[in-house]
N, C-alpha and C. Protein backbone atom coordinates (compact mmCIF):
# COMPACT_ATOMS: atom_id res chain seq x y z
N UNK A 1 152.91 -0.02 100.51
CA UNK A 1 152.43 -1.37 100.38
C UNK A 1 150.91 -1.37 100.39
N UNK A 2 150.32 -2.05 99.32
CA UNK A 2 148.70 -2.41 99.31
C UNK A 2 148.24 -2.90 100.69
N UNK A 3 146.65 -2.51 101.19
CA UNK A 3 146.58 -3.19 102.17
C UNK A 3 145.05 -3.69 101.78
N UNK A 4 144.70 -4.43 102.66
CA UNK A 4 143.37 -5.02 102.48
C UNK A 4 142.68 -4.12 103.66
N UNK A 5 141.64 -3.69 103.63
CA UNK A 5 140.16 -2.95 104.92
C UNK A 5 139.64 -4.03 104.45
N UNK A 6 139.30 -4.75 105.99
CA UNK A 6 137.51 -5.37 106.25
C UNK A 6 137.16 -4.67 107.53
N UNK A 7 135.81 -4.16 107.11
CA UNK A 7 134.95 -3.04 107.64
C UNK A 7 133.75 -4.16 108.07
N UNK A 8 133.22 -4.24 109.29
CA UNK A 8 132.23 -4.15 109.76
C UNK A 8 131.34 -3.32 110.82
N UNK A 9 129.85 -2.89 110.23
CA UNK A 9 129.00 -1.78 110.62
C UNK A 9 127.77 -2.31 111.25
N UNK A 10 127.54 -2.95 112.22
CA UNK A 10 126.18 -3.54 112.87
C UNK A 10 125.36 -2.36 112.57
N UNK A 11 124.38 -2.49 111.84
CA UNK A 11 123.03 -1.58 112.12
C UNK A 11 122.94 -0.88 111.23
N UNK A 12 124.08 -0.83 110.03
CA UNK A 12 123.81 0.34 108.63
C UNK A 12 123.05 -0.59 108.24
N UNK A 13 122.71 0.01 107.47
CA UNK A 13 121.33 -0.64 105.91
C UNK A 13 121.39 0.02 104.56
N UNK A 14 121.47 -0.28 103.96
CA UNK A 14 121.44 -0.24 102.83
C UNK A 14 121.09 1.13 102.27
N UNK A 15 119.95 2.01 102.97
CA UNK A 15 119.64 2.75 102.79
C UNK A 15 120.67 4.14 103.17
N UNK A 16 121.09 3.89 104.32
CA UNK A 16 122.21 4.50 104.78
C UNK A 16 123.20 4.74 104.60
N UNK A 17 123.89 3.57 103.89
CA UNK A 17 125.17 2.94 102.85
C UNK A 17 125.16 4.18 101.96
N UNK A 18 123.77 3.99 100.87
CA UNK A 18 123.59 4.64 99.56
C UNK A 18 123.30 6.40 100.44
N UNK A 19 122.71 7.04 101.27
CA UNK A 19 123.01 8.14 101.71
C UNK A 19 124.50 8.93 101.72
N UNK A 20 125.45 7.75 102.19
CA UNK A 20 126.68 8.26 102.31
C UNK A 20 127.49 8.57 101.76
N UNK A 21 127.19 7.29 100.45
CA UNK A 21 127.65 7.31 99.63
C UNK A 21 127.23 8.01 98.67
N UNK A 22 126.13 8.64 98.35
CA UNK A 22 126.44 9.93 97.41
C UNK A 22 126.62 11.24 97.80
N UNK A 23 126.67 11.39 99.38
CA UNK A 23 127.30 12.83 99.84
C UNK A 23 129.16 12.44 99.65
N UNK A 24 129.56 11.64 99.93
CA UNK A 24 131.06 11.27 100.14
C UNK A 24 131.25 11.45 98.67
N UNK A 25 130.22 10.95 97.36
CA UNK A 25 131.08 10.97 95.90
C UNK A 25 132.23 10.13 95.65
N UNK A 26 132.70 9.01 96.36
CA UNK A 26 133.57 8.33 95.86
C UNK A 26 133.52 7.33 94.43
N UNK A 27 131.93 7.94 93.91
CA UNK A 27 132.67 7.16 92.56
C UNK A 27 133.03 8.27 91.31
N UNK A 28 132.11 9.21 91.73
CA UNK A 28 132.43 10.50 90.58
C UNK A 28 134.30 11.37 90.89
N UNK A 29 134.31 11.02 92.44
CA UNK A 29 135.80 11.65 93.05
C UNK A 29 136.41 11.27 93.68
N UNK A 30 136.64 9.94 93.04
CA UNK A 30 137.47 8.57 93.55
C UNK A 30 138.74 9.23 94.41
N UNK A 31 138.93 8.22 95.75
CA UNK A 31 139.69 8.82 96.31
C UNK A 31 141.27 8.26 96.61
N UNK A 32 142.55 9.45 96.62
CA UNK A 32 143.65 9.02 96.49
C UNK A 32 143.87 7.43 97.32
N UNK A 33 144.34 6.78 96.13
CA UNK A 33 144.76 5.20 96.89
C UNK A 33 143.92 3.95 97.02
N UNK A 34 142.66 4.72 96.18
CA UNK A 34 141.49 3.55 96.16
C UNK A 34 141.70 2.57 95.32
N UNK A 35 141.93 1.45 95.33
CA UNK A 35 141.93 0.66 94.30
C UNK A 35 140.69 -0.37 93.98
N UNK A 36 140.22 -0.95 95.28
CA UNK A 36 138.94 -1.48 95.13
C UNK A 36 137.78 -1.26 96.14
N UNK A 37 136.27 -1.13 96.16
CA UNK A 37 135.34 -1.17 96.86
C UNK A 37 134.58 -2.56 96.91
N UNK A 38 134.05 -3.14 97.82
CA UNK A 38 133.24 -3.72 97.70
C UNK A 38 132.31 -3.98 99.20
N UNK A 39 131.05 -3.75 98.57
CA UNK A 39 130.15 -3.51 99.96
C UNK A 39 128.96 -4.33 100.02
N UNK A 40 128.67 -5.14 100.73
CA UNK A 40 127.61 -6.01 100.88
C UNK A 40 126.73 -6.06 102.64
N UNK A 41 125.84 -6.96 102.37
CA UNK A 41 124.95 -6.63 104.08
C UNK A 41 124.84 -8.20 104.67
N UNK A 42 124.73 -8.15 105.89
CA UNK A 42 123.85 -9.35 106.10
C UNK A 42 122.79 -9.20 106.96
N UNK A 43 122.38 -9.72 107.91
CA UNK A 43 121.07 -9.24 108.76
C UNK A 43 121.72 -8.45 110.04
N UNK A 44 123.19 -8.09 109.95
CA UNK A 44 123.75 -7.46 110.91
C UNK A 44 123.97 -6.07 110.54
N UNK A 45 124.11 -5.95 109.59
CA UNK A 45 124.38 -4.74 108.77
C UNK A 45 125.48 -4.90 107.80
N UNK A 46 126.10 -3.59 107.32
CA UNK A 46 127.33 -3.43 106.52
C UNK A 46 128.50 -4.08 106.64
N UNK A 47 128.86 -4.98 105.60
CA UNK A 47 130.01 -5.40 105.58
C UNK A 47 131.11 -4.93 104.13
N UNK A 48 132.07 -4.51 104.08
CA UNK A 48 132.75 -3.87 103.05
C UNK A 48 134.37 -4.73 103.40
N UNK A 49 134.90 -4.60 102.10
CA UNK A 49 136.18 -4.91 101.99
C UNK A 49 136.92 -4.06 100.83
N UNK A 50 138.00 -3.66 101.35
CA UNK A 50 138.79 -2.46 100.43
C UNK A 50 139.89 -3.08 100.25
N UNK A 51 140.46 -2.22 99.04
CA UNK A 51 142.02 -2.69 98.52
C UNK A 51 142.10 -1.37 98.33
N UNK A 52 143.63 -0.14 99.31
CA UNK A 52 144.09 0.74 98.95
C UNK A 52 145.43 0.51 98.75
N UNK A 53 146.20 1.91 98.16
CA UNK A 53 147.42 1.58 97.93
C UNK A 53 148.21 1.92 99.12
N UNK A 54 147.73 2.13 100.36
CA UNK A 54 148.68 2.19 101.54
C UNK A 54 147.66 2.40 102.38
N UNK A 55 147.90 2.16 103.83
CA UNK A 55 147.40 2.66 104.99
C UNK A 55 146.76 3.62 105.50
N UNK A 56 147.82 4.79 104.76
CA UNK A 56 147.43 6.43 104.90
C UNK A 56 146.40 6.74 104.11
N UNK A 57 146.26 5.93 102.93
CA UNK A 57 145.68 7.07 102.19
C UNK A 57 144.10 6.40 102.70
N UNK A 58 143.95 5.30 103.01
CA UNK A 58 142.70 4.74 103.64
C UNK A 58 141.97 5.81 104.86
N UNK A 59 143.08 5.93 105.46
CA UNK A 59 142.63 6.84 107.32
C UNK A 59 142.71 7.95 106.72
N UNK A 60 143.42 9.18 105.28
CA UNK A 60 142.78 10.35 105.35
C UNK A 60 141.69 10.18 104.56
N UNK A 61 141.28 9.10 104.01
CA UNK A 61 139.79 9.14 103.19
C UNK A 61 138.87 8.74 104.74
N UNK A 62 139.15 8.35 105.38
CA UNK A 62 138.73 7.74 106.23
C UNK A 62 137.91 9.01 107.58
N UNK A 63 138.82 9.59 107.86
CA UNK A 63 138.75 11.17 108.50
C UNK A 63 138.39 12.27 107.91
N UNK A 64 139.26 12.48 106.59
CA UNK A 64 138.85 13.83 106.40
C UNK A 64 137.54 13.63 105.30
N UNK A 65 136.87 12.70 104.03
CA UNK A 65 135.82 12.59 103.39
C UNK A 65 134.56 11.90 104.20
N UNK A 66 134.96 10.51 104.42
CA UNK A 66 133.95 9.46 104.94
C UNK A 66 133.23 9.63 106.62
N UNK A 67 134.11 9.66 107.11
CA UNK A 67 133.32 10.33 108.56
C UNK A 67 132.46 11.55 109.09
N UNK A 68 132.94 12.44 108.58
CA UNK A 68 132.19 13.65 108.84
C UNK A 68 130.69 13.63 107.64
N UNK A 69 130.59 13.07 106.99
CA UNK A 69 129.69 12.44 106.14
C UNK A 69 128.68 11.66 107.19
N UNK A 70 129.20 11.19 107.27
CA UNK A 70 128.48 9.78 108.04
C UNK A 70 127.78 10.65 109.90
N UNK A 71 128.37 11.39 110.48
CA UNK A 71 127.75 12.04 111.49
C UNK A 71 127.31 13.24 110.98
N UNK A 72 127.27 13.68 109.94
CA UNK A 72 126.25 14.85 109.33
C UNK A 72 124.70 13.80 109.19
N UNK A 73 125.03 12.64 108.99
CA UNK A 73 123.81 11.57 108.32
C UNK A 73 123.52 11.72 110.07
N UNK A 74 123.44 11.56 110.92
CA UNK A 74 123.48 11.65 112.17
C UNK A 74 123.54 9.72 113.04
N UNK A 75 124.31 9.38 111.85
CA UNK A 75 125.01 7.80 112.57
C UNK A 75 126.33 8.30 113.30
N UNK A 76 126.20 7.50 114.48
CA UNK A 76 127.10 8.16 115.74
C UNK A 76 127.66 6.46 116.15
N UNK A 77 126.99 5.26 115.49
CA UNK A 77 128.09 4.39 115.76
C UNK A 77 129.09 3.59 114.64
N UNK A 78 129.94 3.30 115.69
CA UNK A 78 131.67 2.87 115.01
C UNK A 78 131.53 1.94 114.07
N UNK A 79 131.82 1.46 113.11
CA UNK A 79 132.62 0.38 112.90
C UNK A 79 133.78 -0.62 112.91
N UNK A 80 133.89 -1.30 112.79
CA UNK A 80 135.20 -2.20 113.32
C UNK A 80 135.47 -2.47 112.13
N UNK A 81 137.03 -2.33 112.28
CA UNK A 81 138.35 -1.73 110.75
C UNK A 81 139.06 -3.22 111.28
N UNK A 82 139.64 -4.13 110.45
CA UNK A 82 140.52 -4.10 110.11
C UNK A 82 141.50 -4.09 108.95
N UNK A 83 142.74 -4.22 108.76
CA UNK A 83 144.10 -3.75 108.38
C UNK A 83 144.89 -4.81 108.38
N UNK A 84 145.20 -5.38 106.59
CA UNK A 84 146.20 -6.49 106.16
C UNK A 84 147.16 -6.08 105.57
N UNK A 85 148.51 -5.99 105.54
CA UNK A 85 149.45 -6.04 104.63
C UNK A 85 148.29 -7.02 103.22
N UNK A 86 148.18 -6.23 102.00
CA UNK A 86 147.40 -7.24 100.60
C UNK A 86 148.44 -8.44 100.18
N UNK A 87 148.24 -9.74 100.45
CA UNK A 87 149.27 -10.41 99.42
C UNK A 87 148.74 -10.55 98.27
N UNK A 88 147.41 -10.98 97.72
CA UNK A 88 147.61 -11.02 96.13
C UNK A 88 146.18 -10.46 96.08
N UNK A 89 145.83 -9.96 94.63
CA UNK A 89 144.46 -9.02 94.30
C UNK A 89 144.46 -9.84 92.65
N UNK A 90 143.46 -10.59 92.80
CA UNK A 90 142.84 -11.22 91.27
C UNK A 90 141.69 -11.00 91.08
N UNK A 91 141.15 -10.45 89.94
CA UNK A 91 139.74 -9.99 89.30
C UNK A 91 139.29 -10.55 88.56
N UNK A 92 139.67 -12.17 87.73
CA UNK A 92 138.89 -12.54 87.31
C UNK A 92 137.52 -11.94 86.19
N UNK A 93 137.52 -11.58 85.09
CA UNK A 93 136.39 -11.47 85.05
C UNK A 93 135.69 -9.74 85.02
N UNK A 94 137.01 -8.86 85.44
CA UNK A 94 136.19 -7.79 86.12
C UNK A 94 136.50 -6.97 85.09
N UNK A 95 135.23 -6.59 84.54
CA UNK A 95 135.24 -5.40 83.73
C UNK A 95 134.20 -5.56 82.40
N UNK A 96 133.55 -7.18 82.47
CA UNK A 96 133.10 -7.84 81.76
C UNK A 96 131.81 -7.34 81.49
């Protein structure tokens, strides 16, 4: 079953975001079960929302690519996950 991630990161920036994200490579080596990214900030830091195709495949992108990434960057704090059963995914527009 699809699920929805909302991710919040007090204290990433933007700069940090884009660090991680090109050691991790998730757009050149998209990862099993990804279906959508989307990552934005506010004056708190990182906020992201995901659409994978299950649970699992979120927590081994989650453990075995994205984390050890992120404490090589030498960020040592958490973010707060949560985890929806997805009821509907509309794009509108996307690809335009």
């Amino acid at each position: 079953m699809r699920i929805a991630m909302f991710l919040t990161w007090e204290g990433i920036t933007p700069k940090q975001y884009n660090e991680v994200r090109k050691l991790v490579d998730w757009d050149n080596n998209i990862p099993a079960g990804g279906v959508l990214h989307i990552a934005s900030f506010d004056s708190k830091g990182l906020r992201i929302t995901d659409v994978w195709e299950n649970e699992t495949d979120f927590n081994n992108f989650a453990q075995n690519r994205l984390m050890p990434k992120v404490l090589q960057l030498g960020i040592t704090s958490a973010p707060t996950i949560e985890v929806y059963p997805l009821h509907n995914l509309f794009t509108p527009g996307f690809g335009k």
